[in-house]
C-alpha atoms as a PDB file:
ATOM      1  CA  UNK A   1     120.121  66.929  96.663  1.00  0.00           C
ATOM      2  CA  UNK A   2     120.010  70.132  95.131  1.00  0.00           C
ATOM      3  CA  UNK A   3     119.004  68.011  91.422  1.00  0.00           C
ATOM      4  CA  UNK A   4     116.140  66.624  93.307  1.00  0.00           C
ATOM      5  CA  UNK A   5     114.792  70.283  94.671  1.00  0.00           C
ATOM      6  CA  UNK A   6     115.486  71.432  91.024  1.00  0.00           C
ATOM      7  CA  UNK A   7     113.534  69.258  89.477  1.00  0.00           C
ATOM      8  CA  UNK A   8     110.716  69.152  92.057  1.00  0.00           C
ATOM      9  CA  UNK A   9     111.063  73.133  91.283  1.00  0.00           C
ATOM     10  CA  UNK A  10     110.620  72.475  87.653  1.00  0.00           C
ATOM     11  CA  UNK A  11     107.406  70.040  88.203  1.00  0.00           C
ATOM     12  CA  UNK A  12     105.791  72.975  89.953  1.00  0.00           C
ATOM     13  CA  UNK A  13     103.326  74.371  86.834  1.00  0.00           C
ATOM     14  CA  UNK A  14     103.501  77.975  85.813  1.00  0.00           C
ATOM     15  CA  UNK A  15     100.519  79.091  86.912  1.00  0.00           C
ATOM     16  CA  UNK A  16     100.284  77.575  90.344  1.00  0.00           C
ATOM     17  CA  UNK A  17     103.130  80.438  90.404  1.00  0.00           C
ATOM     18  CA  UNK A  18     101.157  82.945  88.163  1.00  0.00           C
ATOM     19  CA  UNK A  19      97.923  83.417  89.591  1.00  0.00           C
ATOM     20  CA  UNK A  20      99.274  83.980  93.618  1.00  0.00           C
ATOM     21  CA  UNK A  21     101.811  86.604  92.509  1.00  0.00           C
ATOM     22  CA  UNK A  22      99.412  88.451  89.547  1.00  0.00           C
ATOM     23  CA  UNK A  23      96.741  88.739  92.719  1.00  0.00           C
ATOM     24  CA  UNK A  24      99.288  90.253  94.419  1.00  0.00           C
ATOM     25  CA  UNK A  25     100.532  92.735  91.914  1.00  0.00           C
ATOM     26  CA  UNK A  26      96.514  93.650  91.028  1.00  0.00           C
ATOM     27  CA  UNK A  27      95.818  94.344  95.069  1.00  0.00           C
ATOM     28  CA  UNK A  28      98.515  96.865  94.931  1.00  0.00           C
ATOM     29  CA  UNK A  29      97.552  98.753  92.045  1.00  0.00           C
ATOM     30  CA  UNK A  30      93.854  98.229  92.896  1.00  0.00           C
ATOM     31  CA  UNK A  31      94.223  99.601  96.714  1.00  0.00           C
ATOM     32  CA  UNK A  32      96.109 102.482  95.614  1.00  0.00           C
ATOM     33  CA  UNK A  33      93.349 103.386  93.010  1.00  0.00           C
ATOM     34  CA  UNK A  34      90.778 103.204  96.084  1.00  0.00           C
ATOM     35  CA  UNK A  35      93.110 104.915  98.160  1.00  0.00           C
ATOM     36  CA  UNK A  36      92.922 107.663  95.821  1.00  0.00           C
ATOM     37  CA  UNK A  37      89.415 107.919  95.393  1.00  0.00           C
ATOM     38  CA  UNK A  38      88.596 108.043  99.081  1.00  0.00           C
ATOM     39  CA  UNK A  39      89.687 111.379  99.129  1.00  0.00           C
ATOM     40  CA  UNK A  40      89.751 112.964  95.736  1.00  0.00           C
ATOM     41  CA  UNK A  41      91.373 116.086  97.170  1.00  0.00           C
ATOM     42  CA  UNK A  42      94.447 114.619  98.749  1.00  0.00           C
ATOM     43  CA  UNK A  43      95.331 112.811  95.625  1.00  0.00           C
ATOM     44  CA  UNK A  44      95.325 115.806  93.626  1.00  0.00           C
ATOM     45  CA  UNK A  45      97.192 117.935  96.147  1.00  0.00           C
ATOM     46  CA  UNK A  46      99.434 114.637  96.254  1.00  0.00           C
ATOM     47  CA  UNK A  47      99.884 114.935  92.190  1.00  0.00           C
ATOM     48  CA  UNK A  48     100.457 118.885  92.350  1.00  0.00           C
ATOM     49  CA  UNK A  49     102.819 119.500  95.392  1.00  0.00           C
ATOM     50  CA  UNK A  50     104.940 115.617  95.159  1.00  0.00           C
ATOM     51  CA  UNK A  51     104.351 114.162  91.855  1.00  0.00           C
ATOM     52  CA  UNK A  52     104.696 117.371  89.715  1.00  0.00           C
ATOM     53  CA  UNK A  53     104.166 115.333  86.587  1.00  0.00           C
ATOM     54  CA  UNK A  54     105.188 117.563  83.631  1.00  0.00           C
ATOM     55  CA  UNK A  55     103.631 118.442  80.466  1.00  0.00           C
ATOM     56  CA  UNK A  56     100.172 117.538  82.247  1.00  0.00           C
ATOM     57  CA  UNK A  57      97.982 119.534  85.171  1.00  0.00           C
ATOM     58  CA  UNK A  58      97.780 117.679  88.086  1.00  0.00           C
ATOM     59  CA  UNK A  59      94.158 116.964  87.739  1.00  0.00           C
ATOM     60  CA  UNK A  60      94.767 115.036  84.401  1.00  0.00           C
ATOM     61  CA  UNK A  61      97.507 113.613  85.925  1.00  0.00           C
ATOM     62  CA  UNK A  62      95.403 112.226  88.562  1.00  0.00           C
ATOM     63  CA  UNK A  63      92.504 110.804  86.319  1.00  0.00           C
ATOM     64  CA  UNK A  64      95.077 109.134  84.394  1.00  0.00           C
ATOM     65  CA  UNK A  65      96.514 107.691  87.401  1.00  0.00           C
ATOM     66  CA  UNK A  66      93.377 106.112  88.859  1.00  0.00           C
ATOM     67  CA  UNK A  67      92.029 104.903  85.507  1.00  0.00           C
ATOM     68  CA  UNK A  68      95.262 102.785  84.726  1.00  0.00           C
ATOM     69  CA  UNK A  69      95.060 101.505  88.514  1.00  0.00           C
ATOM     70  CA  UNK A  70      91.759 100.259  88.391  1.00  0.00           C
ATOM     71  CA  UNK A  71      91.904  98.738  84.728  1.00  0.00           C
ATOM     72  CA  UNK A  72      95.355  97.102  85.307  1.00  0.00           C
ATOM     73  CA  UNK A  73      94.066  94.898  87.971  1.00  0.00           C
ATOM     74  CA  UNK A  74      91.568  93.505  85.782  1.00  0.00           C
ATOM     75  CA  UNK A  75      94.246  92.657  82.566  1.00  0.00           C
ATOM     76  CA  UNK A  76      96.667  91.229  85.120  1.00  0.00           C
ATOM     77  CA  UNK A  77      94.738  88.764  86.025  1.00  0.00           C
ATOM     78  CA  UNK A  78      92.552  87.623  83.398  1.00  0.00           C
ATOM     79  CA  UNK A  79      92.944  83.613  83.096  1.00  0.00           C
ATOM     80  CA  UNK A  80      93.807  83.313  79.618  1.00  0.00           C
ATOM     81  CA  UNK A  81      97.371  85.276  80.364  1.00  0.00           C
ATOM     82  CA  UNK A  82      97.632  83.003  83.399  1.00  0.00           C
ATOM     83  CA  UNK A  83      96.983  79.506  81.683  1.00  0.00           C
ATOM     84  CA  UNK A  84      97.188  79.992  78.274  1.00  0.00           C
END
């Protein structure tokens, strides 16, 4: 029994797997970008007063923030990770 769901497991192909759970990582980082810039001020007052990322002002802090959650998406799921 368990041999059998094992190898039905195994027959399953990687990306069948892949693409589903990269989509769901990408939405993540991708609605928390838009979250962001819907209102610009509560995500810096958000970086300043919670985050207090060192070495960095807040505003920086914040650009960098956004610009790795909206390119991110885009590398996660690009199809020649996901099948190749």
């Amino acid at each position: 029994m368990i041999g059998n769901v094992r190898d039905w497991l195994e027959a399953v192909p990687y990306s069948a797997l892949a693409i589903p759970l990269r989509f769901a990582v990408a939405a993540v980082f991708w609605n928390s970008a838009m979250t962001k810039l819907a209102n610009w001020d509560s995500a810096l007052a958000l970086f300043a007063d919670e985050y207090k990322v060192p070495l960095i002002p807040p505003e920086v802090a914040a650009y960098v923030a956004v610009s790795i959650e909206l390119t991110r998406p885009v590398l996660l799921v690009r199809w020649d990770h996901v099948i190749g």
